[in-house]
Protein backbone atom coordinates (compact mmCIF):
# COMPACT_ATOMS: atom_id res chain seq x y z
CA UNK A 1 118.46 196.67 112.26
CA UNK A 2 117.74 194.22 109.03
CA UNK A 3 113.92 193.68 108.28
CA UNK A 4 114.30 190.10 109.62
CA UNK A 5 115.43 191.19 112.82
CA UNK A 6 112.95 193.53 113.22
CA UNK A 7 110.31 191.35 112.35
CA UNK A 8 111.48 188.50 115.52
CA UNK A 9 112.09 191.42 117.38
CA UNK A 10 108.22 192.52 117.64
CA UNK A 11 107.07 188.82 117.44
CA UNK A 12 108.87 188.31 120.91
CA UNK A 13 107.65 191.75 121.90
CA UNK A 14 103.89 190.61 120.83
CA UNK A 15 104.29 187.37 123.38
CA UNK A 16 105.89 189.41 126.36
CA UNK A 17 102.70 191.76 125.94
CA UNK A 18 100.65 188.59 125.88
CA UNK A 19 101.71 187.35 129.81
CA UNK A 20 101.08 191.13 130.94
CA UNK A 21 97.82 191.29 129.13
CA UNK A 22 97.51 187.29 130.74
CA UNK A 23 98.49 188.68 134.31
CA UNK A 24 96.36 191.98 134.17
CA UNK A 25 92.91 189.87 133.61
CA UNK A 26 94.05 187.18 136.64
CA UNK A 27 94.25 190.05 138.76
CA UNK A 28 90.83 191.44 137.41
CA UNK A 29 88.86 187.76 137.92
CA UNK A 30 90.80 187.69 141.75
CA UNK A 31 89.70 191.28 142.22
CA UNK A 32 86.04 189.94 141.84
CA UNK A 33 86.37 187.50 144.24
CA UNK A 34 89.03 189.07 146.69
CA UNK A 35 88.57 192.80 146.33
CA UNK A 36 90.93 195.59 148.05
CA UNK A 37 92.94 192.53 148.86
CA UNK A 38 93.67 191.78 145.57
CA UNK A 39 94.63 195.62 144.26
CA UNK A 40 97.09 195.82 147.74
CA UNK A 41 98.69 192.25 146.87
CA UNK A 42 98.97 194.06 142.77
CA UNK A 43 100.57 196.93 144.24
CA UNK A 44 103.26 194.97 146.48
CA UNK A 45 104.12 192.53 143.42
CA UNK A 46 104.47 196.37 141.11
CA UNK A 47 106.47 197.68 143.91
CA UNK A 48 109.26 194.36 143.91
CA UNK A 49 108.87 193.82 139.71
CA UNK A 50 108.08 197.53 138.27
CA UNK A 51 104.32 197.90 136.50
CA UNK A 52 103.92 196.42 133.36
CA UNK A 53 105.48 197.87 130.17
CA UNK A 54 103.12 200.42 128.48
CA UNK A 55 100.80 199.61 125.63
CA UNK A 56 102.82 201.61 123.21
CA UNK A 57 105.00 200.62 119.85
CA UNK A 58 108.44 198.76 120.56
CA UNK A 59 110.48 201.35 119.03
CA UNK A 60 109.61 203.22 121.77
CA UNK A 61 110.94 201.22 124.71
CA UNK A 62 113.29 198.94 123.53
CA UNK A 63 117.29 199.76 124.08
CA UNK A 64 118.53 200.25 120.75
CA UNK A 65 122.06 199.45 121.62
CA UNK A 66 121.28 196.36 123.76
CA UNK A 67 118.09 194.70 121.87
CA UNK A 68 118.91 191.22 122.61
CA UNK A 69 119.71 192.41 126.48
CA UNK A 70 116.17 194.28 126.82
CA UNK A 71 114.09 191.28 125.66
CA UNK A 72 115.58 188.83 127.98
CA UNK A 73 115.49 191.32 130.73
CA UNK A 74 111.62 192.09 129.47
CA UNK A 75 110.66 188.33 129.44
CA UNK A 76 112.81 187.64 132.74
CA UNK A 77 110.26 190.54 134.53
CA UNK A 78 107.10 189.80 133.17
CA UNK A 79 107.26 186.01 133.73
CA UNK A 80 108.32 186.78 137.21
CA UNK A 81 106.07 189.70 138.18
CA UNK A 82 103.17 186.95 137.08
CA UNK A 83 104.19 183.98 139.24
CA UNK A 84 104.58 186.53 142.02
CA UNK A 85 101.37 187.96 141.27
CA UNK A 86 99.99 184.63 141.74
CA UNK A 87 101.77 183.06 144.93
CA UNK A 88 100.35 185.99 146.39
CA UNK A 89 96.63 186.04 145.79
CA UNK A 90 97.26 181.79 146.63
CA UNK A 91 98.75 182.74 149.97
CA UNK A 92 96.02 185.62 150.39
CA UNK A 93 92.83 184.65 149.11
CA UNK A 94 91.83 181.50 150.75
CA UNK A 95 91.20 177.94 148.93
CA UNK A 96 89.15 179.36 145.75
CA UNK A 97 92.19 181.34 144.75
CA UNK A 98 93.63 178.58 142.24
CA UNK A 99 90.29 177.91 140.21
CA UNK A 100 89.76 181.94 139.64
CA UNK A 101 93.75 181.73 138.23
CA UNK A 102 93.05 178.59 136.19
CA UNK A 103 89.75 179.96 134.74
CA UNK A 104 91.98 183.48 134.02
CA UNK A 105 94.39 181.64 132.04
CA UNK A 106 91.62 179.49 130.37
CA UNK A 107 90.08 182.38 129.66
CA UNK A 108 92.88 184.18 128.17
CA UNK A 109 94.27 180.87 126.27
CA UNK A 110 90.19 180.43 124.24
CA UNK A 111 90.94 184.35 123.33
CA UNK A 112 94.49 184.18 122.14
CA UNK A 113 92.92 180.99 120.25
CA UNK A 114 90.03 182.99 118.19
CA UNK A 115 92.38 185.76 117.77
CA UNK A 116 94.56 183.13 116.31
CA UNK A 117 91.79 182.36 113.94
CA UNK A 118 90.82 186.35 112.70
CA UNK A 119 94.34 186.08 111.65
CA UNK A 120 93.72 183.95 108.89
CA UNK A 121 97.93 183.09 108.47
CA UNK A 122 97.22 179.84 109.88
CA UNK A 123 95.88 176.07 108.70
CA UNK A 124 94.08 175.58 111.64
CA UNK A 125 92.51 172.64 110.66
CA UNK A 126 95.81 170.76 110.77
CA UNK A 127 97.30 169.94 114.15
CA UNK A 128 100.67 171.20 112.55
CA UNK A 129 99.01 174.11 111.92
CA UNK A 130 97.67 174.99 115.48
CA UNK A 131 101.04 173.98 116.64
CA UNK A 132 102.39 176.93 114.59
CA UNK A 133 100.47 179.74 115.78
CA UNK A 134 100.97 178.49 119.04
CA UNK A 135 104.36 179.03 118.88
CA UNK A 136 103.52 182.74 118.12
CA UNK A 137 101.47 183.28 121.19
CA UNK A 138 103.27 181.27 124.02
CA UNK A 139 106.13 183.49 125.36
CA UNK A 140 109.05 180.10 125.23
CA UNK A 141 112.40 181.94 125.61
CA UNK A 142 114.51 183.54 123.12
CA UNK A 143 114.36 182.17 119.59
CA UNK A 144 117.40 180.51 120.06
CA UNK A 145 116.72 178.51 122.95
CA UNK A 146 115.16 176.25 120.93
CA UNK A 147 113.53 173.95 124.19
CA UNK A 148 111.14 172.04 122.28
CA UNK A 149 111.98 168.82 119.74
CA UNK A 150 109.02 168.11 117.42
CA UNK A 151 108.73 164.33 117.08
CA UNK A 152 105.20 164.13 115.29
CA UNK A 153 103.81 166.89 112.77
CA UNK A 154 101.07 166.56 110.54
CA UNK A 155 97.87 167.33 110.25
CA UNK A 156 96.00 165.32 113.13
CA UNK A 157 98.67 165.30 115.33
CA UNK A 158 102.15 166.84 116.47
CA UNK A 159 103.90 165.28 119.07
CA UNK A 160 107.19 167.43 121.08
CA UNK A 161 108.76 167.51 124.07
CA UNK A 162 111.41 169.45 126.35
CA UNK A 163 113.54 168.82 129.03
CA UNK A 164 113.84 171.93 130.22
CA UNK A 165 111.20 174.80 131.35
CA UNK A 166 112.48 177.82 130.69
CA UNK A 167 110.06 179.99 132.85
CA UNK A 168 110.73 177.91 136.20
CA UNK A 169 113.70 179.81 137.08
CA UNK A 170 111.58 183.00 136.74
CA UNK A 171 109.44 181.08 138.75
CA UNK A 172 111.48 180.27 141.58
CA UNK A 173 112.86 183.49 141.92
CA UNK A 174 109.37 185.30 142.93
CA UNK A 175 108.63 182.29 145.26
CA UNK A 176 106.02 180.75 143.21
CA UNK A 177 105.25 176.74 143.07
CA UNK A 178 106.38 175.13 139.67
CA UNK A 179 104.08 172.77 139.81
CA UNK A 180 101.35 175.41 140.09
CA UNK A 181 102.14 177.48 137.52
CA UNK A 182 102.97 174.75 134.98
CA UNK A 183 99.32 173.07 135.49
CA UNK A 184 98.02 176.75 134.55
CA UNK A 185 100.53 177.01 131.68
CA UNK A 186 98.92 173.99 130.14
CA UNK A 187 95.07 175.16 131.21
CA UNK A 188 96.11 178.08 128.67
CA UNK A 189 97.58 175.91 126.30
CA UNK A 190 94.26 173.81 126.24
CA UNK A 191 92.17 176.94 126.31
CA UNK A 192 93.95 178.41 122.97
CA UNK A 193 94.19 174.71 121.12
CA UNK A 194 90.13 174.73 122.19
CA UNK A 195 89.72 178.68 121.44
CA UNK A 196 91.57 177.68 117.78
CA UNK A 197 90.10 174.63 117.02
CA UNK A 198 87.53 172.32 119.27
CA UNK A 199 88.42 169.40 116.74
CA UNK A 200 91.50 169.06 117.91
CA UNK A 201 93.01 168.74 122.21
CA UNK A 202 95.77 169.45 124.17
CA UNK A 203 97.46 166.98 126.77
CA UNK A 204 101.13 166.68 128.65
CA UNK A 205 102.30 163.56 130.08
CA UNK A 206 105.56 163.48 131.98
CA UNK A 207 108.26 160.88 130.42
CA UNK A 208 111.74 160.01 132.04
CA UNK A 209 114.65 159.71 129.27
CA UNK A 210 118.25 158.47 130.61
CA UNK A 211 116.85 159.34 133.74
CA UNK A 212 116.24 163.48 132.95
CA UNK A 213 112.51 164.29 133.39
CA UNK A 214 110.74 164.99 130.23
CA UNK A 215 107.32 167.09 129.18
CA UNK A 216 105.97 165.55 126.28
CA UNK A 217 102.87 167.45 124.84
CA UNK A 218 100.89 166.91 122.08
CA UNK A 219 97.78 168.60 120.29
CA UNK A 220 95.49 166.12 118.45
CA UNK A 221 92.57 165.67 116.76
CA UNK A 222 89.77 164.34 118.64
């Protein structure tokens, strides 16, 4: 494969690791709280999805003669074995459940956020900045689904929106509640924009255009 290939290649790999590293430390805060329950519900989600890829280079997982196939597949399973992760410690562990999720993917968002930072590759003191490196943490689709339309960049504040989610369907298929798991996708996305940058916030407000639902997010200085 070309050098530029390569290169998207691991940066997709890099965000898939990122939602197993994401779901490994909400079952470690639920464990806490919920012990042996938590490690049985683990095992039954492993048992439907497959455990998580290893920690080990891409070159020595991926299918050479099906790249584009294996990432899909690889995003399709970790999303999924996530959201089923988490319908089941909801369904298992009694009320407190959601706020030791949420605080998991805060967590995890304020870490991605300072690692972010150590990088030093990104202007995070410009909102357009922040908005770049989160496009290299949050697992989105494929790079060409191309879900998101910028309509503000600059350096307080970038404006986009989508009309789509591409996780839900991974969502629906392990029985999880899309409205659930995208109020924790945007407690991460606040927890990295803070973890980055505390100058600057993250909101989503939900628009209607020619009658299609719309997410419109933005990241802005405060």
């Amino acid at each position: 494969m070309s050098a530029f290939l390569g290169h998207i290649h691991y940066w997709l790999y890099h965000k898939i690791r990122l939602v197993i590293e994401r779901e490994q430390l909400v079952y470690e805060t639920a464990a806490e709280a919920c012990g042996e329950t938590a490690e049985e519900l683990q095992a039954q989600v492993w048992q439907s999805y497959g455990q998580p890829l290893p920690d080990s280079d891409l070159s020595e997982l991926i299918e050479h003669g099906n790249i584009h196939g294996w990432l899909q597949r690889q995003i399709n399973i970790a999303e999924s074995r996530e959201a089923a992760l988490i319908k089941e410690l909801l369904d298992n562990c009694g009320p407190e459940a959601e706020d030791w999720i949420r605080y998991a993917f805060t967590q995890h968002g304020e870490r991605c956020g300072r690692q972010a930072v150590q990088q030093h590759k990104y202007e995070t003191e410009r909102a357009d900045g922040i908005f770049q490196a989160l496009n290299d943490y949050l697992l989105n689709g494929m790079p060409c689904d191309q879900a998101d339309s910028i309509l503000v960049s600059n350096a307080d504040t970038v404006v986009w929106e989508s009309s789509i989610c591409l996780q839900e369907p991974n969502w629906k298929r392990a029985g999880a509640s899309g409205k659930i798991m995208k109020k924790l996708y945007q407690e991460w996305t606040a927890g990295f924009v803070q973890g980055i940058n505390p100058d600057f916030y993250y909101s989503q407000t939900a628009d209607t255009l020619q009658g299609d639902p719309v997410n419109r997010q933005e990241i802005v200085r405060g």
